[in-house]
Structure formats: structure tokens, C-alpha cells
N, C-alpha and C. Protein backbone atom coordinates (compact mmCIF):
# COMPACT_ATOMS: atom_id res chain seq x y z
N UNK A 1 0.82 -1.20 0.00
CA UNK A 1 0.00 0.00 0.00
C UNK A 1 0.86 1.27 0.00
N UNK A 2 2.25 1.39 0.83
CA UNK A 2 3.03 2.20 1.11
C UNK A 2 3.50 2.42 -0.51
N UNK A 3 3.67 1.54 -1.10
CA UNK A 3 4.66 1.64 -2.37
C UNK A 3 3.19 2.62 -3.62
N UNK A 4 2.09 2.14 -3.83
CA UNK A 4 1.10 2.68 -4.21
C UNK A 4 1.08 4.10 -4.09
N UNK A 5 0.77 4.36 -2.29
CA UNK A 5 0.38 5.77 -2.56
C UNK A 5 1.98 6.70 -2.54
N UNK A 6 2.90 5.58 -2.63
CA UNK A 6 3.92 6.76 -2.80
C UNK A 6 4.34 6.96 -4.43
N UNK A 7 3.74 6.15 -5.59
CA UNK A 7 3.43 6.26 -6.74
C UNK A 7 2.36 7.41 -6.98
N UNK A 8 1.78 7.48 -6.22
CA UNK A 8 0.05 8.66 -6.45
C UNK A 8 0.67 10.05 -5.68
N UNK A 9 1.58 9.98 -4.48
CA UNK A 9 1.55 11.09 -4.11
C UNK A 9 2.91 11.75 -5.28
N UNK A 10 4.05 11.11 -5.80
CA UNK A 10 4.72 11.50 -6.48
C UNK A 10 3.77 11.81 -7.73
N UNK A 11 3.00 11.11 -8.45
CA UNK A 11 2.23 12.26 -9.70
C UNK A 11 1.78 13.38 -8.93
N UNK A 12 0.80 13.30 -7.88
CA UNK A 12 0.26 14.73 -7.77
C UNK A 12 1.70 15.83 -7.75
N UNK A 13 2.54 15.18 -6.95
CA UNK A 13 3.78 16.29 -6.75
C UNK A 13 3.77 17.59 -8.21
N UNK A 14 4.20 15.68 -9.38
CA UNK A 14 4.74 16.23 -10.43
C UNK A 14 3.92 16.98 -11.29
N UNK A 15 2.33 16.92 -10.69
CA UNK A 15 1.53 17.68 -11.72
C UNK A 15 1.94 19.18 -11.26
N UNK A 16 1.49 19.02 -9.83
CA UNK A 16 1.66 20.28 -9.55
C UNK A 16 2.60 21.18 -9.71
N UNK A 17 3.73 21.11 -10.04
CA UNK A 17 5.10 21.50 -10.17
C UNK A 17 5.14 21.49 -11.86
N UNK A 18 4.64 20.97 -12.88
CA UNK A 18 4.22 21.07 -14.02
C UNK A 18 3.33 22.29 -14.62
N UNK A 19 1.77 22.31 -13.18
CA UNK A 19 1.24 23.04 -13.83
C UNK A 19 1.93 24.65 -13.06
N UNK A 20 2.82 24.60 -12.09
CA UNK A 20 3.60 25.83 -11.50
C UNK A 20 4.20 26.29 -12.85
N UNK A 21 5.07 25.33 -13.74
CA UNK A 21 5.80 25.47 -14.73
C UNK A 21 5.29 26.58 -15.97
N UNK A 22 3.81 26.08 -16.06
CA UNK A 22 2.82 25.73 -17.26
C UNK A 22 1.99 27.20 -16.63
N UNK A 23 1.22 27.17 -15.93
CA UNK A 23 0.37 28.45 -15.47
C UNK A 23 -0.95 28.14 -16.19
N UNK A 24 -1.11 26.71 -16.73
CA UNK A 24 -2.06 26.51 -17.75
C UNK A 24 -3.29 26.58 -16.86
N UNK A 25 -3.52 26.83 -15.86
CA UNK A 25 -4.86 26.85 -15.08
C UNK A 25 -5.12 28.59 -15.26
N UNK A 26 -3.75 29.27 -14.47
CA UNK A 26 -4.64 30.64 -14.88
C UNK A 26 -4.95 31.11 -16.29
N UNK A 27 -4.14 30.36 -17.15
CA UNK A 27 -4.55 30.74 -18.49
C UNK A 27 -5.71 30.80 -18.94
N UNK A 28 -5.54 29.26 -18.65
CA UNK A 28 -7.26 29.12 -19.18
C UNK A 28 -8.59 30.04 -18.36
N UNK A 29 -8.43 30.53 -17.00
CA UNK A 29 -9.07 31.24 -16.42
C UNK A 29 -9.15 32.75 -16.64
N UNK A 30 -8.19 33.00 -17.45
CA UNK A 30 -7.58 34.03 -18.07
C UNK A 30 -6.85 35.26 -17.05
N UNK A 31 -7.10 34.73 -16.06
CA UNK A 31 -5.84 35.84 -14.91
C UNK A 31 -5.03 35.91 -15.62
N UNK A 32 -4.24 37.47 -15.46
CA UNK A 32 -2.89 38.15 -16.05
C UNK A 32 -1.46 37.59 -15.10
N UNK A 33 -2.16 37.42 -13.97
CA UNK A 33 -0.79 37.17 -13.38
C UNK A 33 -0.28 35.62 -13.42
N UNK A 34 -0.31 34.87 -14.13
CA UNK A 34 -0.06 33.04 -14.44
C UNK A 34 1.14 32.92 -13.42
N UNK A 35 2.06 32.96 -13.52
CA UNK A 35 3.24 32.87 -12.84
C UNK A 35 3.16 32.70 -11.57
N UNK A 36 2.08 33.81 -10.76
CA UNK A 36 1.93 33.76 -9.27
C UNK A 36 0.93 33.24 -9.20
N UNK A 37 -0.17 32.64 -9.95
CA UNK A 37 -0.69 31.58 -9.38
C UNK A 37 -0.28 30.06 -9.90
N UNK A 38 0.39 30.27 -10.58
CA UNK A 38 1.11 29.07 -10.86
C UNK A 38 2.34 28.35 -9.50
N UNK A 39 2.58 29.60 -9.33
CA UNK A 39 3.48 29.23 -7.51
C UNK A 39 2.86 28.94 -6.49
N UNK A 40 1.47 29.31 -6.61
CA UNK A 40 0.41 29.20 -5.51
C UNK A 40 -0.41 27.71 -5.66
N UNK A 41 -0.19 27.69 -6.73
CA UNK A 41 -0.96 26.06 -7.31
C UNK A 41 0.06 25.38 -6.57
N UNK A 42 1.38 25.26 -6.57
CA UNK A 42 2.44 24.05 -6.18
C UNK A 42 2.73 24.72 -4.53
N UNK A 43 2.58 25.99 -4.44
CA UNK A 43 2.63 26.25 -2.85
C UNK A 43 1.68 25.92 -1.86
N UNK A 44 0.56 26.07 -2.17
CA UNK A 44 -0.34 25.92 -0.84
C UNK A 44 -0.95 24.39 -0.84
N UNK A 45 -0.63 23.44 -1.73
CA UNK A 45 -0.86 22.14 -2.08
C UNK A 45 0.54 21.58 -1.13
N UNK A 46 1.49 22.15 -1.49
CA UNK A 46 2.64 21.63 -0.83
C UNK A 46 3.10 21.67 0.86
N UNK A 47 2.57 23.14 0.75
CA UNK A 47 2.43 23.65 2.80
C UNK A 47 1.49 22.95 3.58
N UNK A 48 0.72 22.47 2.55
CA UNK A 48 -0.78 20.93 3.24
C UNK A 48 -0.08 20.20 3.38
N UNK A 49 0.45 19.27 2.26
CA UNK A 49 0.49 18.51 2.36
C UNK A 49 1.99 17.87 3.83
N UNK A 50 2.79 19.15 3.91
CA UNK A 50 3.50 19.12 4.79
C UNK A 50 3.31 19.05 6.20
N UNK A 51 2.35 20.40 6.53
CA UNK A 51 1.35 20.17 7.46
C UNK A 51 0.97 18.79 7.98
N UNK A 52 0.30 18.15 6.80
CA UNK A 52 -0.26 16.90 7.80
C UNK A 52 0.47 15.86 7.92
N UNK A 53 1.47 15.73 7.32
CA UNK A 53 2.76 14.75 7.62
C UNK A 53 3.02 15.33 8.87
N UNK A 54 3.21 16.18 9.13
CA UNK A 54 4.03 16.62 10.53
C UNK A 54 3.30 17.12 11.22
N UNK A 55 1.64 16.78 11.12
CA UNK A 55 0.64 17.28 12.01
C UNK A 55 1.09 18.79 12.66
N UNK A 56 1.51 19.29 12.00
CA UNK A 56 1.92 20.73 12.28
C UNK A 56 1.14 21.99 11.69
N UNK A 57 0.59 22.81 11.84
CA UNK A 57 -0.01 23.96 11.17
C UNK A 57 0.89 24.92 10.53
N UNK A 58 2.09 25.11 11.58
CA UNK A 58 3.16 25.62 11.73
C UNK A 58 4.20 25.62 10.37
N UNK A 59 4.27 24.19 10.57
CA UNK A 59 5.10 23.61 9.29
C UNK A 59 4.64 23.63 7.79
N UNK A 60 3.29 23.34 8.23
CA UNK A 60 2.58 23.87 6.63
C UNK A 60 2.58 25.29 6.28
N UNK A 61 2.12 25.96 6.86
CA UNK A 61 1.79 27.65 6.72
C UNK A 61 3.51 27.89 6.35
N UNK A 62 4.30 27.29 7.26
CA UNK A 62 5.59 27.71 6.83
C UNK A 62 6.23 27.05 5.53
N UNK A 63 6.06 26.47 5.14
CA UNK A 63 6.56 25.57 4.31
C UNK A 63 5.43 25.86 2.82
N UNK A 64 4.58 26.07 3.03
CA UNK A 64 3.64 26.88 1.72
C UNK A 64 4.47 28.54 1.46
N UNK A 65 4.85 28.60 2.13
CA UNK A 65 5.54 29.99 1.76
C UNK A 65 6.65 29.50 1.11
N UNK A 66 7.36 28.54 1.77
CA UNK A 66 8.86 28.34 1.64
C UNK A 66 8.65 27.84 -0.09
N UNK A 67 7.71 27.38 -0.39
CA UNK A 67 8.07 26.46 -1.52
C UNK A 67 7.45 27.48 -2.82
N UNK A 68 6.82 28.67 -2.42
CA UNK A 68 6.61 29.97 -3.07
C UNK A 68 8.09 30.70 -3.51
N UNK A 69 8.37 30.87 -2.24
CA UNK A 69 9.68 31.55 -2.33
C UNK A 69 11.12 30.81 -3.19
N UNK A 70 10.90 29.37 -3.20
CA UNK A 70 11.60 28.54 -4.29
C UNK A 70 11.89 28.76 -5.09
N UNK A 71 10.22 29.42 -6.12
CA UNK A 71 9.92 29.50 -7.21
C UNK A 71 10.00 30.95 -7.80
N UNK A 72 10.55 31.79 -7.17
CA UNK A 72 10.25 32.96 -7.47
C UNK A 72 11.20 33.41 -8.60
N UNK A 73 12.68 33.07 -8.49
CA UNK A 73 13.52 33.19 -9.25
C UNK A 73 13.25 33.07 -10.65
N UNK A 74 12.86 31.77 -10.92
CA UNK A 74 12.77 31.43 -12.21
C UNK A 74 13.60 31.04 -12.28
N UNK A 75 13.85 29.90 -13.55
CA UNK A 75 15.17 29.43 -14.45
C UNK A 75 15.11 29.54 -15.44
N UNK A 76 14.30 30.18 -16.17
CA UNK A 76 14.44 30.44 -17.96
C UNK A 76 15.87 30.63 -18.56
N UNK A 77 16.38 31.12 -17.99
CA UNK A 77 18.10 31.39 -18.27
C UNK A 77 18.52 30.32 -18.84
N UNK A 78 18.21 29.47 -18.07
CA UNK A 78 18.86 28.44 -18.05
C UNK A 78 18.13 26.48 -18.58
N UNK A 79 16.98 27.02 -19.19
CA UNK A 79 15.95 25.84 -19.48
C UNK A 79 16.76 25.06 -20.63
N UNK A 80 17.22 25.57 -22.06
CA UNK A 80 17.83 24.93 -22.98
C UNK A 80 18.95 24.04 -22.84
N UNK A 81 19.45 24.10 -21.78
CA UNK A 81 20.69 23.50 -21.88
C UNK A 81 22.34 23.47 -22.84
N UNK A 82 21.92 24.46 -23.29
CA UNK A 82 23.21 24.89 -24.13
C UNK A 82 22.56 24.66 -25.55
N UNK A 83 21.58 24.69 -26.08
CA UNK A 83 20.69 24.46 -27.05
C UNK A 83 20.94 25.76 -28.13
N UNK A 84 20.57 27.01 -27.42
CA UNK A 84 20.00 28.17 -28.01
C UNK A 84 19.00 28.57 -28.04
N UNK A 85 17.93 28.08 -27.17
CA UNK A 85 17.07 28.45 -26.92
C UNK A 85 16.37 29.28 -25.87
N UNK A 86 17.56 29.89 -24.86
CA UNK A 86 17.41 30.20 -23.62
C UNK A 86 16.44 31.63 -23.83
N UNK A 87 15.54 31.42 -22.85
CA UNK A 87 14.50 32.56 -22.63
C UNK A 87 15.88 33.83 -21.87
N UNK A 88 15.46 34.83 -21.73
CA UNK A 88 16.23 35.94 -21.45
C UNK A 88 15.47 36.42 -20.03
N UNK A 89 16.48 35.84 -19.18
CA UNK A 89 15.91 36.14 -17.66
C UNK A 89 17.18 36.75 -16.80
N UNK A 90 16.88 38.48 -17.09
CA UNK A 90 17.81 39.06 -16.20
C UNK A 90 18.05 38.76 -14.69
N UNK A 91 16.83 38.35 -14.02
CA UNK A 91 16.67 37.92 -12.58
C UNK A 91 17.31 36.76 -12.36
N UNK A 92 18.35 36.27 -13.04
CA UNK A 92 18.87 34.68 -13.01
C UNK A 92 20.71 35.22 -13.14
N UNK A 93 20.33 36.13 -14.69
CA UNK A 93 22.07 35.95 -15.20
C UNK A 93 22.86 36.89 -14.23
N UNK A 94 22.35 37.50 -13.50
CA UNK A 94 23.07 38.76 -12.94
C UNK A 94 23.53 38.09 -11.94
N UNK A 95 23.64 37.40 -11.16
CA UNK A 95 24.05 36.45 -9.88
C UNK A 95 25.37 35.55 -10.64
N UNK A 96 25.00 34.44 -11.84
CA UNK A 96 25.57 33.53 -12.25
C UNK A 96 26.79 33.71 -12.96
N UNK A 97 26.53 34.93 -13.64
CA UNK A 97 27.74 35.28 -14.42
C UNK A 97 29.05 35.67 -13.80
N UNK A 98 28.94 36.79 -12.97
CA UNK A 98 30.51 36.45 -12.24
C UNK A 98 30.91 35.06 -11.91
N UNK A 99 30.30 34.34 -11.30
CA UNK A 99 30.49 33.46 -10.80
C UNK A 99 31.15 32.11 -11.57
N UNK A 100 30.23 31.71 -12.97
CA UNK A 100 30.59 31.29 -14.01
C UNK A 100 32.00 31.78 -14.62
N UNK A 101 32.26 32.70 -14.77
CA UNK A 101 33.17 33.58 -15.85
C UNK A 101 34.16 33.38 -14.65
N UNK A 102 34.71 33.31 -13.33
CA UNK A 102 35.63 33.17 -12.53
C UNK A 102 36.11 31.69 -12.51
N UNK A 103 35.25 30.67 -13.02
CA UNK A 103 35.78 28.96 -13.33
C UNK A 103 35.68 28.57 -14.25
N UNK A 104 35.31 30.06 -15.77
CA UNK A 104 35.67 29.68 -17.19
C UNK A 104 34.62 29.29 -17.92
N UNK A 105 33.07 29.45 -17.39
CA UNK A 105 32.13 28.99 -17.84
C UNK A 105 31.32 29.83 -18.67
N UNK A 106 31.42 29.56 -20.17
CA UNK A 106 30.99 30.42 -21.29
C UNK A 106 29.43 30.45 -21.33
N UNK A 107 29.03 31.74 -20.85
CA UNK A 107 27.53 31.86 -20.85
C UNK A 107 26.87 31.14 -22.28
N UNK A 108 25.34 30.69 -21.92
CA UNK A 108 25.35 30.14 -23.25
C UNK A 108 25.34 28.28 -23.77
N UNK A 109 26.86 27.93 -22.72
CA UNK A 109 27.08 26.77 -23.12
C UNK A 109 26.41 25.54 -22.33
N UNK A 110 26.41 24.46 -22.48
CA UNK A 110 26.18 23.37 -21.62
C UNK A 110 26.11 23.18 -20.11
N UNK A 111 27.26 23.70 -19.78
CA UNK A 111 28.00 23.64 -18.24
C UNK A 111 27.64 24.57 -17.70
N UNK A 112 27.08 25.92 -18.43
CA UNK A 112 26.63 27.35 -18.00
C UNK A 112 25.33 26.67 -17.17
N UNK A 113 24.70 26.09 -18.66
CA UNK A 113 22.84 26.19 -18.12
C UNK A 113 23.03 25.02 -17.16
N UNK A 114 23.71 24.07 -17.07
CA UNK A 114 23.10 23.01 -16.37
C UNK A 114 24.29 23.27 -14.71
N UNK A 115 25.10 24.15 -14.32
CA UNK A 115 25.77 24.77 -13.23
C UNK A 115 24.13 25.49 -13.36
N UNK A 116 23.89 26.45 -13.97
CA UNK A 116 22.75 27.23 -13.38
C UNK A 116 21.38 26.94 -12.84
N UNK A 117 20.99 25.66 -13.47
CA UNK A 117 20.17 24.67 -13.36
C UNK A 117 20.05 24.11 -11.65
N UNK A 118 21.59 23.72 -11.54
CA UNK A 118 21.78 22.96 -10.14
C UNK A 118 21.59 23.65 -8.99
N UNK A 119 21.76 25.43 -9.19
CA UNK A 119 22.01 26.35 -8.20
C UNK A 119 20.64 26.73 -8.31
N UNK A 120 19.26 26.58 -9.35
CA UNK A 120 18.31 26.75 -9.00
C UNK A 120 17.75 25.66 -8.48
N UNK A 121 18.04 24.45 -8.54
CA UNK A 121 17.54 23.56 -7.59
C UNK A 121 17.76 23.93 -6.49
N UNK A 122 18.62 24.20 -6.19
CA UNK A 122 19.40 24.23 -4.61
C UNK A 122 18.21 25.23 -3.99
N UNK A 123 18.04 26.44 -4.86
CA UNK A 123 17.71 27.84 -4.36
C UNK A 123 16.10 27.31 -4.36
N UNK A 124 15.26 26.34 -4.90
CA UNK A 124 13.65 25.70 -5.34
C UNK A 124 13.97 24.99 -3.98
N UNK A 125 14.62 24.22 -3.60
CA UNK A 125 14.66 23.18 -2.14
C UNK A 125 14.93 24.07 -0.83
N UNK A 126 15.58 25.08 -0.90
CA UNK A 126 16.05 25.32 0.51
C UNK A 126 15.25 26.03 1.41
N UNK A 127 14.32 26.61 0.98
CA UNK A 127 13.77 27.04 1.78
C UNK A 127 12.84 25.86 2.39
N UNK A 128 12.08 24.70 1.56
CA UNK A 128 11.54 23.89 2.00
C UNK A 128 12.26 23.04 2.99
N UNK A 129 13.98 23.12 2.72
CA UNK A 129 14.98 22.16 4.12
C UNK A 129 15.35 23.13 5.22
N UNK A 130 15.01 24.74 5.03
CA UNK A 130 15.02 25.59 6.08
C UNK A 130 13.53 25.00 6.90
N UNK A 131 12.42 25.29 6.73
CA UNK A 131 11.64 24.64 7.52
C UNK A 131 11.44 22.95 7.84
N UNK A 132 11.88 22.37 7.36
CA UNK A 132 12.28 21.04 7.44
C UNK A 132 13.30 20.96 9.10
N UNK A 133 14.39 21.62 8.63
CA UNK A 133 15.64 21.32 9.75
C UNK A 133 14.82 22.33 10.96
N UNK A 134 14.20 23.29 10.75
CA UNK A 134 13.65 24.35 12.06
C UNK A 134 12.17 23.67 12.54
N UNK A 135 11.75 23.44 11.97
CA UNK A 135 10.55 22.62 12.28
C UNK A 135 10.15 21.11 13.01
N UNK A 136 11.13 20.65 12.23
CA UNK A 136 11.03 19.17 12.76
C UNK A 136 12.50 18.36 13.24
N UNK A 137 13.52 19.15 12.71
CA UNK A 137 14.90 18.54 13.11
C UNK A 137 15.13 17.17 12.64
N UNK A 138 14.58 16.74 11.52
CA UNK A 138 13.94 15.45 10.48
C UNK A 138 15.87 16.00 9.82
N UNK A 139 16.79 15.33 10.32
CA UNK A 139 18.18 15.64 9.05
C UNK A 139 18.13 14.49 7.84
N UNK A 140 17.64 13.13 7.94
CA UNK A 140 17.26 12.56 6.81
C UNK A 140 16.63 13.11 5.33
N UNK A 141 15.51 13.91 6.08
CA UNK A 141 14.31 14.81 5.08
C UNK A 141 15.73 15.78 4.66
N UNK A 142 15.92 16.67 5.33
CA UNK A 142 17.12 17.75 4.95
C UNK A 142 18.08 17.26 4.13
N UNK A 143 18.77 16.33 4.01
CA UNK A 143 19.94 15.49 3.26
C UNK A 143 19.60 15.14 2.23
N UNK A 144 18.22 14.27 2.40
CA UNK A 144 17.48 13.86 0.94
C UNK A 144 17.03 15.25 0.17
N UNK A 145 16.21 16.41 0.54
CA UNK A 145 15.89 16.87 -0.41
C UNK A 145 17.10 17.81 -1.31
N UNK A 146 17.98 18.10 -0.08
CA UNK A 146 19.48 18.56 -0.79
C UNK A 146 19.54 17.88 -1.42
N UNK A 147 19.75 16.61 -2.03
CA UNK A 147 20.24 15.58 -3.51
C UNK A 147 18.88 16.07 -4.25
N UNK A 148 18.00 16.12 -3.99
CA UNK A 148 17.09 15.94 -5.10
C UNK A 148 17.28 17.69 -5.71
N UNK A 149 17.69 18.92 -5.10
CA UNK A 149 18.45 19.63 -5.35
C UNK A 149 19.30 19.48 -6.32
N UNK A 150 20.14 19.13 -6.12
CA UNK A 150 21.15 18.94 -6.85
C UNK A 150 21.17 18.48 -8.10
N UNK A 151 19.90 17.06 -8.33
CA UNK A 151 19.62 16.49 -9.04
C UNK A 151 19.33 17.34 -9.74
N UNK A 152 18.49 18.62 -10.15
CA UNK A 152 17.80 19.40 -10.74
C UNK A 152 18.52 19.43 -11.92
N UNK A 153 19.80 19.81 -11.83
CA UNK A 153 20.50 19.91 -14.06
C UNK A 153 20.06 18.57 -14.42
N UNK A 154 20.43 17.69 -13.72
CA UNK A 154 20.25 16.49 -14.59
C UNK A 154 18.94 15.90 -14.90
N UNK A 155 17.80 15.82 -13.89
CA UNK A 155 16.77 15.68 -14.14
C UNK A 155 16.00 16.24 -15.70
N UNK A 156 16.44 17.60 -15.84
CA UNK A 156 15.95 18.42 -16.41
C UNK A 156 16.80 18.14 -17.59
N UNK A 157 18.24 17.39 -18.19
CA UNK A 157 19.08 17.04 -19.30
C UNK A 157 18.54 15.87 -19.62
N UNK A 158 18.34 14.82 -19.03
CA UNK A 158 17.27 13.76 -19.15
C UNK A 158 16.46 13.47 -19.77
N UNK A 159 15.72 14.64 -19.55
CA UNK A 159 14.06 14.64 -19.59
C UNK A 159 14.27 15.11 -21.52
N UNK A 160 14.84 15.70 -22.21
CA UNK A 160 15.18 16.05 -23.78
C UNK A 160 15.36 14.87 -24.46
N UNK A 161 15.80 13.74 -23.70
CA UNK A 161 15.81 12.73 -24.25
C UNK A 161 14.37 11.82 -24.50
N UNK A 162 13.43 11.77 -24.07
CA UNK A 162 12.41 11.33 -23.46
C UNK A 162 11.98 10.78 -25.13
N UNK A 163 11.54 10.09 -25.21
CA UNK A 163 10.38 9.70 -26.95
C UNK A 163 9.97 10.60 -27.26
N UNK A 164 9.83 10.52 -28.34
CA UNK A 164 8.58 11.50 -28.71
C UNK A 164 6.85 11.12 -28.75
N UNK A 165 6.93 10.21 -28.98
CA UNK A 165 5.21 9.09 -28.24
C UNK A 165 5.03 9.70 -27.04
N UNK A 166 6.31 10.01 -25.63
CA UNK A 166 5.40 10.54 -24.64
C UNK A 166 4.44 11.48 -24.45
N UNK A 167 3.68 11.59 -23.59
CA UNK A 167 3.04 12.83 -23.77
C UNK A 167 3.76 13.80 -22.70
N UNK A 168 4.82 13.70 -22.36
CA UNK A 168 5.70 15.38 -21.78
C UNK A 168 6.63 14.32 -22.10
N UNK A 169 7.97 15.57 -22.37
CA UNK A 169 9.13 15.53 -22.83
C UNK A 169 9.66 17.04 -22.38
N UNK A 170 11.31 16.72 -22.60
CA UNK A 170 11.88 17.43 -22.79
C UNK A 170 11.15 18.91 -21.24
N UNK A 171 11.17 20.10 -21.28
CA UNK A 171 11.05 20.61 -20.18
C UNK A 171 10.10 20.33 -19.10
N UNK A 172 8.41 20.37 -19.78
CA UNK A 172 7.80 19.88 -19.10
C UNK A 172 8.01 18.42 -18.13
N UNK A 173 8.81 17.60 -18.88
CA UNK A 173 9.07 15.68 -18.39
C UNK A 173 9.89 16.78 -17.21
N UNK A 174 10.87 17.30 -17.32
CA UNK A 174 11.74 17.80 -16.08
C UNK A 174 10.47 18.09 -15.07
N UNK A 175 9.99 19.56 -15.37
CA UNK A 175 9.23 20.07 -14.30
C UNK A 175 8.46 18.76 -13.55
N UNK A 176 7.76 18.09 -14.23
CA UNK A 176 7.18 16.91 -13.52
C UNK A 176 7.77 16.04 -12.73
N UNK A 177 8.96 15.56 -12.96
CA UNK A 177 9.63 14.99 -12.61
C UNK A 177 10.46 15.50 -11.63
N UNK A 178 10.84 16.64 -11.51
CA UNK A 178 11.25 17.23 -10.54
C UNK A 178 10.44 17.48 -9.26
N UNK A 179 9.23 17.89 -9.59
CA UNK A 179 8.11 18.06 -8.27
C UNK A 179 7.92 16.77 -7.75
N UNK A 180 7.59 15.64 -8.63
CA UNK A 180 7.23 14.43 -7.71
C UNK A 180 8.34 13.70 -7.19
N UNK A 181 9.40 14.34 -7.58
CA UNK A 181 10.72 13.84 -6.55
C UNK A 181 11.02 14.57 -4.85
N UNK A 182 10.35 15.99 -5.43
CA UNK A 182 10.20 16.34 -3.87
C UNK A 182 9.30 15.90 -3.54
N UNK A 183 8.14 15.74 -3.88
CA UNK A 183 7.05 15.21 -2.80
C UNK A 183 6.72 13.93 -2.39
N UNK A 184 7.95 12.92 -3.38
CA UNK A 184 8.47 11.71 -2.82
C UNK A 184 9.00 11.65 -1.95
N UNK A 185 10.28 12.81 -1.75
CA UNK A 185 11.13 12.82 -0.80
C UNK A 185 10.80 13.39 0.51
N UNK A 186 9.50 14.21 0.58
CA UNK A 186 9.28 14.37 1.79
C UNK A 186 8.30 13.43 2.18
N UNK A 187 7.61 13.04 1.96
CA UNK A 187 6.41 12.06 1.81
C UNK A 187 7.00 10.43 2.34
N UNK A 188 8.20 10.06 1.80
CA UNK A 188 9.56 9.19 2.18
C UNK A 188 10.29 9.36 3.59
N UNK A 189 10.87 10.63 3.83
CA UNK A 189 11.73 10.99 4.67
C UNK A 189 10.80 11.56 6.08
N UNK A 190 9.53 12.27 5.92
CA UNK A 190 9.15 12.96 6.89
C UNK A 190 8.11 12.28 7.75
């Protein structure tokens, strides 16, 4: 049964974190602002669902913020993977580029987007392992979702490979796949 609903709670993760991606709900509703309710679709689903793992109010309310604040950045910068396709997201390159250009990393290239990739995982998880480690002192949960962090370039290099028969590929297969790995991993660990 354990193995089941941890198959069901990882899709909902990954929808939700898909449709955060996608904004295809406010679209279709036609709200202007998609983006922030697209964070709110994967935030306040996520601060529940935390909540009642940890029978905490505390932890949810906190942790629905935290997983808002994840998302705020964006990674468009960095979605192509050295492709040429990168959306133009000043709120991303202005941080990365010194940083890159000091260990030789040619904006643009492979190693650029998928280094930038990893540091937005990091920056999408931490606030959720800030209330994790302050909340519950759970260092398993904290350790695991740091890897699934990390995981983020690669998840997301992966996912381009995918068939073309699937029905998500390529960014969307990431976004999905990325959400229902966190909500495996807390759902697992907590």
C-alpha cells in the first residue's frame, strides 16, 4: 500500500510542479498574473500537504511559503541547456555570471545552463529544508531533499531525451519529474 500511494503522491507532486511550470490553469481562467498563481498552485498544495505529515499547522503555513519563495527566481536562463534556446531572464544571469566567468564557464554553453540549473535547484529546495531542519529537526528529510536539489541539471538534461510518443518531454518531463521527486522525498523521509 506504502509503495502505491507513494506512486500517487509523487504524480500529484509532479503535476503540480508542471502546472507551477505551465500556469495553464490561470490561463485558461484568463488571470494576467499566471506565474503567481502558478506558484500558488504548487505552494499551498505543498504547505498541506507538509502540514499533515508533521501534524503541524506551523510547518505547513511555513513551508507553503517556503516552496513559493523557491519558485520565485525562475530558471528560464537556463531551461535549454546549451541548445539556443534560452529565454532571457535578467533575474537569473546577474548572480551567475561572475560566478561562471571566474571557473571559465561560457555563458550560453552546456556547463553554463546546467551549473545554473543545479544552483536553481538548490535555491527551489532550501527554503523547503530551512523549515524542514527548524521545524522538525527530520536531518534525513534535509539530506534527501538537498540531492534531489542537486539532481535538478540532470533531471531536467534527461528529460530532452524522453520519446517523442510521450506525452511530456523534454522541459515539461523535467518540471514533472522534478516536483514528484520532492514530494516523494518528503512524503519518504518525513
Amino acid at each position: 500500500m506504502k509503495i502505491l500511494l507513494t506512486i500517487v503522491l509523487t504524480m500529484i507532486g509532479g503535476a503540480l510542479f508542471r502546472l507551477r511550470g505551465d500556469a495553464i490553469v490561470a490561463r485558461v481562467l484568463g488571470w494576467e498574473s499566471a506565474t503567481t498563481i502558478g506558484r500558488l498552485i504548487w505552494a499551498l498544495p505543498t504547505g498541506f500537504f507538509m502540514g499533515l505529515l508533521t501534524s503541524s499547522w506551523r510547518v505547513g503555513a511555513f513551508a507553503a511559503l517556503a516552496a513559493y519563495a523557491g519558485t520565485i527566481l525562475g530558471w528560464g536562463s537556463y531551461m535549454d541547456l546549451g541548445r539556443g534556446k534560452a529565454i532571457d531572464n535578467e533575474r537569473l544571469g546577474y548572480w551567475l555570471r561572475p560566478l561562471a566567468e571566474a571557473v571559465g564557464l561560457k555563458e550560453g554553453s552546456f556547463a553554463y545552463d546546467f551549473a545554473g540549473h543545479t544552483l536553481m535547484g538548490q535555491w527551489a529546495v532550501a527554503w523547503l529544508v530551512a523549515v524542514i531542519l527548524f521545524g522538525t529537526g527530520n536531518w534525513m528529510a534535509v539530506l534527501s531533499l538537498t540531492a534531489v536539489g542537486y539532481m535538478f541539471g540532470a533531471i531536467y538534461w534527461v528529460s530532452q531525451f524522453a520519446p517523442k510518443s510521450w506525452p511530456l518531454r523534454d522541459i515539461p518531463l523535467g518540471e514533472f519529474l522534478f516536483g514528484g521527486m520532492i514530494w516523494a522525498t518528503i512524503w519518504l523521509t518525513l
